[in-house]
Protein backbone atom coordinates (compact mmCIF):
# COMPACT_ATOMS: atom_id res chain seq x y z
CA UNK A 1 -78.85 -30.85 48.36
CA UNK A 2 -79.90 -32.14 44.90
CA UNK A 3 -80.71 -28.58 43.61
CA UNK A 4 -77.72 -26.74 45.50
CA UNK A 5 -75.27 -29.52 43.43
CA UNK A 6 -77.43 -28.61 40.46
CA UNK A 7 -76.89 -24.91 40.70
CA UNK A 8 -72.59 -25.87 41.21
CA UNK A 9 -73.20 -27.82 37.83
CA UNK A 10 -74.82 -24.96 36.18
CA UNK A 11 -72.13 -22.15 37.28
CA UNK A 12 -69.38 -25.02 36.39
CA UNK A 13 -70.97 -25.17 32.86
CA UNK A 14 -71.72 -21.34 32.39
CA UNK A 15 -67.23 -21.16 33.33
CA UNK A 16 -66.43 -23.53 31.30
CA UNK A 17 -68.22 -21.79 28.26
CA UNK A 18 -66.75 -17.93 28.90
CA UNK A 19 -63.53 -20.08 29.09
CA UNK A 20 -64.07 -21.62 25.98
CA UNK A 21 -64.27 -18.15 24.41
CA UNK A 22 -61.13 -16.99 26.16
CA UNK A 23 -59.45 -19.50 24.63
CA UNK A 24 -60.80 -18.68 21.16
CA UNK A 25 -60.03 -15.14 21.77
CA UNK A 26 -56.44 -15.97 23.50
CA UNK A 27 -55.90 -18.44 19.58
CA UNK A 28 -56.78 -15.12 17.62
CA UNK A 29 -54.23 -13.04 19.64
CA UNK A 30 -51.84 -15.01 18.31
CA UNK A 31 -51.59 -14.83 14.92
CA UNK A 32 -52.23 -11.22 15.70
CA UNK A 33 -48.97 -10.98 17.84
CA UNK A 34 -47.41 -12.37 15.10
CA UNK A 35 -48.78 -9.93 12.23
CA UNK A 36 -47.89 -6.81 14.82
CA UNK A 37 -51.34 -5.82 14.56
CA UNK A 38 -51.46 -3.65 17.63
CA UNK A 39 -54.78 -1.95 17.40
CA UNK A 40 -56.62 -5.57 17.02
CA UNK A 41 -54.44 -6.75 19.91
CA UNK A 42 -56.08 -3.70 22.15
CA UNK A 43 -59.13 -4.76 20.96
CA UNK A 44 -59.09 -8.27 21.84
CA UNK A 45 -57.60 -7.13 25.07
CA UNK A 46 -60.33 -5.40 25.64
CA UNK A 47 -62.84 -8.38 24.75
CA UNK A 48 -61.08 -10.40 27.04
CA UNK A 49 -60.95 -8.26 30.11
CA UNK A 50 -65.14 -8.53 29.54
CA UNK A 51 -64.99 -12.57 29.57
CA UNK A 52 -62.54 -12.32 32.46
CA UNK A 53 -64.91 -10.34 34.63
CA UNK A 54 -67.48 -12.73 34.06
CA UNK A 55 -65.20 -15.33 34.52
CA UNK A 56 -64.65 -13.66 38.29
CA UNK A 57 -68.44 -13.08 38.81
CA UNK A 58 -69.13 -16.74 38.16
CA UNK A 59 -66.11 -17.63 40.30
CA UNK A 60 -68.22 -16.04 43.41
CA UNK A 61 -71.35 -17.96 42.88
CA UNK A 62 -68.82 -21.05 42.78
CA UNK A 63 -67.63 -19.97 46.03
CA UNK A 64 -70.97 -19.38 47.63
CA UNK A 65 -72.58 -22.43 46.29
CA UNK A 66 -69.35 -24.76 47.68
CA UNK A 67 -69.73 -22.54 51.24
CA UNK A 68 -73.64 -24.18 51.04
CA UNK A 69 -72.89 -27.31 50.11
CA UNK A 70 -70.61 -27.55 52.96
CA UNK A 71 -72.76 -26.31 55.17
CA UNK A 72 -75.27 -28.93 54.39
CA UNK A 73 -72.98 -31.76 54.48
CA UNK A 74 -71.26 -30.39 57.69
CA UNK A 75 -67.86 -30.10 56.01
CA UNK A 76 -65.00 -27.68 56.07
CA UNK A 77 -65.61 -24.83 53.83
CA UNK A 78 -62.15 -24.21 53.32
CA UNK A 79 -61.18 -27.82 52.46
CA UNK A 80 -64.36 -28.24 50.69
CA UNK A 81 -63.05 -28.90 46.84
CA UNK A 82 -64.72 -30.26 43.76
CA UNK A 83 -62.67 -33.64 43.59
CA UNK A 84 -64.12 -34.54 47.51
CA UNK A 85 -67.35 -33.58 46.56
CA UNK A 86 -67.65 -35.60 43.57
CA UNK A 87 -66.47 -38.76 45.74
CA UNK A 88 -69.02 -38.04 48.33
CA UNK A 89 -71.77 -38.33 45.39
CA UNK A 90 -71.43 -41.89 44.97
CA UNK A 91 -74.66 -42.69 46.50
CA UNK A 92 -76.02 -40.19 43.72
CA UNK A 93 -74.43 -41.95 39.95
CA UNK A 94 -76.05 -39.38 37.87
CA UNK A 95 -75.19 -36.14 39.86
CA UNK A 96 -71.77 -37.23 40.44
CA UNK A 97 -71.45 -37.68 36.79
CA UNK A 98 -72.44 -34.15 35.76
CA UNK A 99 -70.29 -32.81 38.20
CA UNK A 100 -67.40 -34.75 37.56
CA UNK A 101 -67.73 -34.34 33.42
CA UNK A 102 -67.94 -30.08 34.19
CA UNK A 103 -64.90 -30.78 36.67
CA UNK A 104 -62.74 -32.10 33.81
CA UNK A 105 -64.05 -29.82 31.19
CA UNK A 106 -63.36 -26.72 33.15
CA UNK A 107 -59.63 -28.29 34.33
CA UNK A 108 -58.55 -29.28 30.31
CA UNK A 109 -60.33 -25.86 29.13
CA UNK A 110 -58.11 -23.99 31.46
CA UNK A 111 -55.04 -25.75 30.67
CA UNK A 112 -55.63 -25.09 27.08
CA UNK A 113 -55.66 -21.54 27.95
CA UNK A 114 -52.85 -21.43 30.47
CA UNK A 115 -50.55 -23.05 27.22
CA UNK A 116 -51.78 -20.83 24.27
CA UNK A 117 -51.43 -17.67 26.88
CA UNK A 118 -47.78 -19.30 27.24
CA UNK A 119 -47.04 -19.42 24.06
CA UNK A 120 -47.98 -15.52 23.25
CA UNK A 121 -46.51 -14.57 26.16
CA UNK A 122 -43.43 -16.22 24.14
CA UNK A 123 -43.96 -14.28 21.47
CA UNK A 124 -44.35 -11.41 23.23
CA UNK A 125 -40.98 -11.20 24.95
CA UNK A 126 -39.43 -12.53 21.75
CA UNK A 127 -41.15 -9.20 19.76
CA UNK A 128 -39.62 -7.02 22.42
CA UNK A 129 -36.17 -8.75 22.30
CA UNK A 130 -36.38 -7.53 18.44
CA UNK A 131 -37.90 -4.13 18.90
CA UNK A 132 -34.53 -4.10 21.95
CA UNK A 133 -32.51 -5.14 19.27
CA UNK A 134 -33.32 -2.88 16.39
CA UNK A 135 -33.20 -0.15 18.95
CA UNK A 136 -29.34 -0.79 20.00
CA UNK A 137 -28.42 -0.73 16.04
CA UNK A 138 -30.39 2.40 15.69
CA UNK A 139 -28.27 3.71 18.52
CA UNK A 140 -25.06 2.02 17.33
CA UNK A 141 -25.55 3.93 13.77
CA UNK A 142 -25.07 7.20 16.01
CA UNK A 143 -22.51 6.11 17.97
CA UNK A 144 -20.47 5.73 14.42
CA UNK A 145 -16.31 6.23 14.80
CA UNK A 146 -15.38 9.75 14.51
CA UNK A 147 -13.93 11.67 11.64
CA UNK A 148 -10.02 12.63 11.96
CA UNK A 149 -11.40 16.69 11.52
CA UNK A 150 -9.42 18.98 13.55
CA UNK A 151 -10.25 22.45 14.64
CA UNK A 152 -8.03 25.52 14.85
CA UNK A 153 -7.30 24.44 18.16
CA UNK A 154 -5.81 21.19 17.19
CA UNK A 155 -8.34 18.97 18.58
CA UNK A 156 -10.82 16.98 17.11
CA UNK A 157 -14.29 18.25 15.67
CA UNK A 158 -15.92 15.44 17.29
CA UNK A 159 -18.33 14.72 13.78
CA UNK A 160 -19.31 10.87 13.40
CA UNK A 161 -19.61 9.51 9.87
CA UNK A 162 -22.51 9.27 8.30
CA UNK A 163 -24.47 10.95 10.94
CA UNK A 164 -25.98 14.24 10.94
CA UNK A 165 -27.31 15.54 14.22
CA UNK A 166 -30.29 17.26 12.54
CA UNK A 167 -32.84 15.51 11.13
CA UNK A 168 -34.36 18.01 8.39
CA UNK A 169 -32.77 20.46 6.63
CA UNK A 170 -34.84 23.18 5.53
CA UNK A 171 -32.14 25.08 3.65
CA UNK A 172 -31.73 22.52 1.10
């Protein structure tokens, strides 16, 4: 039991650090967002989709070692979670005390993340509200009132102001 709650400590502290670094990497992306640096903000994408399938590995040996410590202490696998397990170490101080320091690590190191990934996702949507914005006054600049030109037939020509259909003219 000792060394299967030893391993759990081990994959709790090897998460906590590739969380750490998404967090790092989720605090850069931020003042990238802001800058409109898109070709760093693919990269970082990139770097984190690396941490993130770590993250995922070490999430299956997390799994595996709770299935075995359940096992051993005839528990429910399923209902098995870390805050039980950490009250059903009080006969062992010093275990229950690594377990319970990772436990909190991993939970504030994941909140961080959760807030800062909040926040860019923020200023995400407000970036596209802008780029949605400067679009409908590009389109509004076409859609300019119409000149009072009349054709033989005694209609209107249909011209807008300012506004030239073509976007080169190789004549000139």
């Amino acid at each position: 039991m000792a060394s299967l709650v030893e391993n759990l400590v081990e994959i709790l502290d090897q998460e906590c650090t590739l969380y750490e670094k998404l967090l790092g990497l989720s605090s850069r992306k931020t003042t990238i967002i802001i800058k409109g640096d898109l070709e760093a903000l693919a990269e970082i994408t990139d770097e984190e989709q690396c941490i993130i399938g770590g993250i995922q590995g070490l999430e299956k040996q997390r799994e595996t070692a709770m299935k075995d410590i359940a096992n051993v202490l005839n528990k429910d696998v399923n209902s098995l979670k870390l805050t039980e397990l950490i009250q059903i170490l009080d006969k062992r101080p010093v275990d229950q005390k690594k377990l319970a320091f990772q436990r909190d690590r991993l939970v504030g190191v994941a909140d961080n993340v959760r807030r800062v990934n909040g926040q860019n996702q923020q200023l995400l949507e407000s970036s596209l509200e802008m780029v949605q914005f400067e679009m409908n006054i590009i389109q509004a600049a076409k859609m300019a009132p119409q000149t009072a030109n009349y054709s033989r037939a005694a209609g209107t020509t249909g011209e807008c102001l300012g506004y030239t259909s073509g976007g080169f003219d190789a004549k000139q």
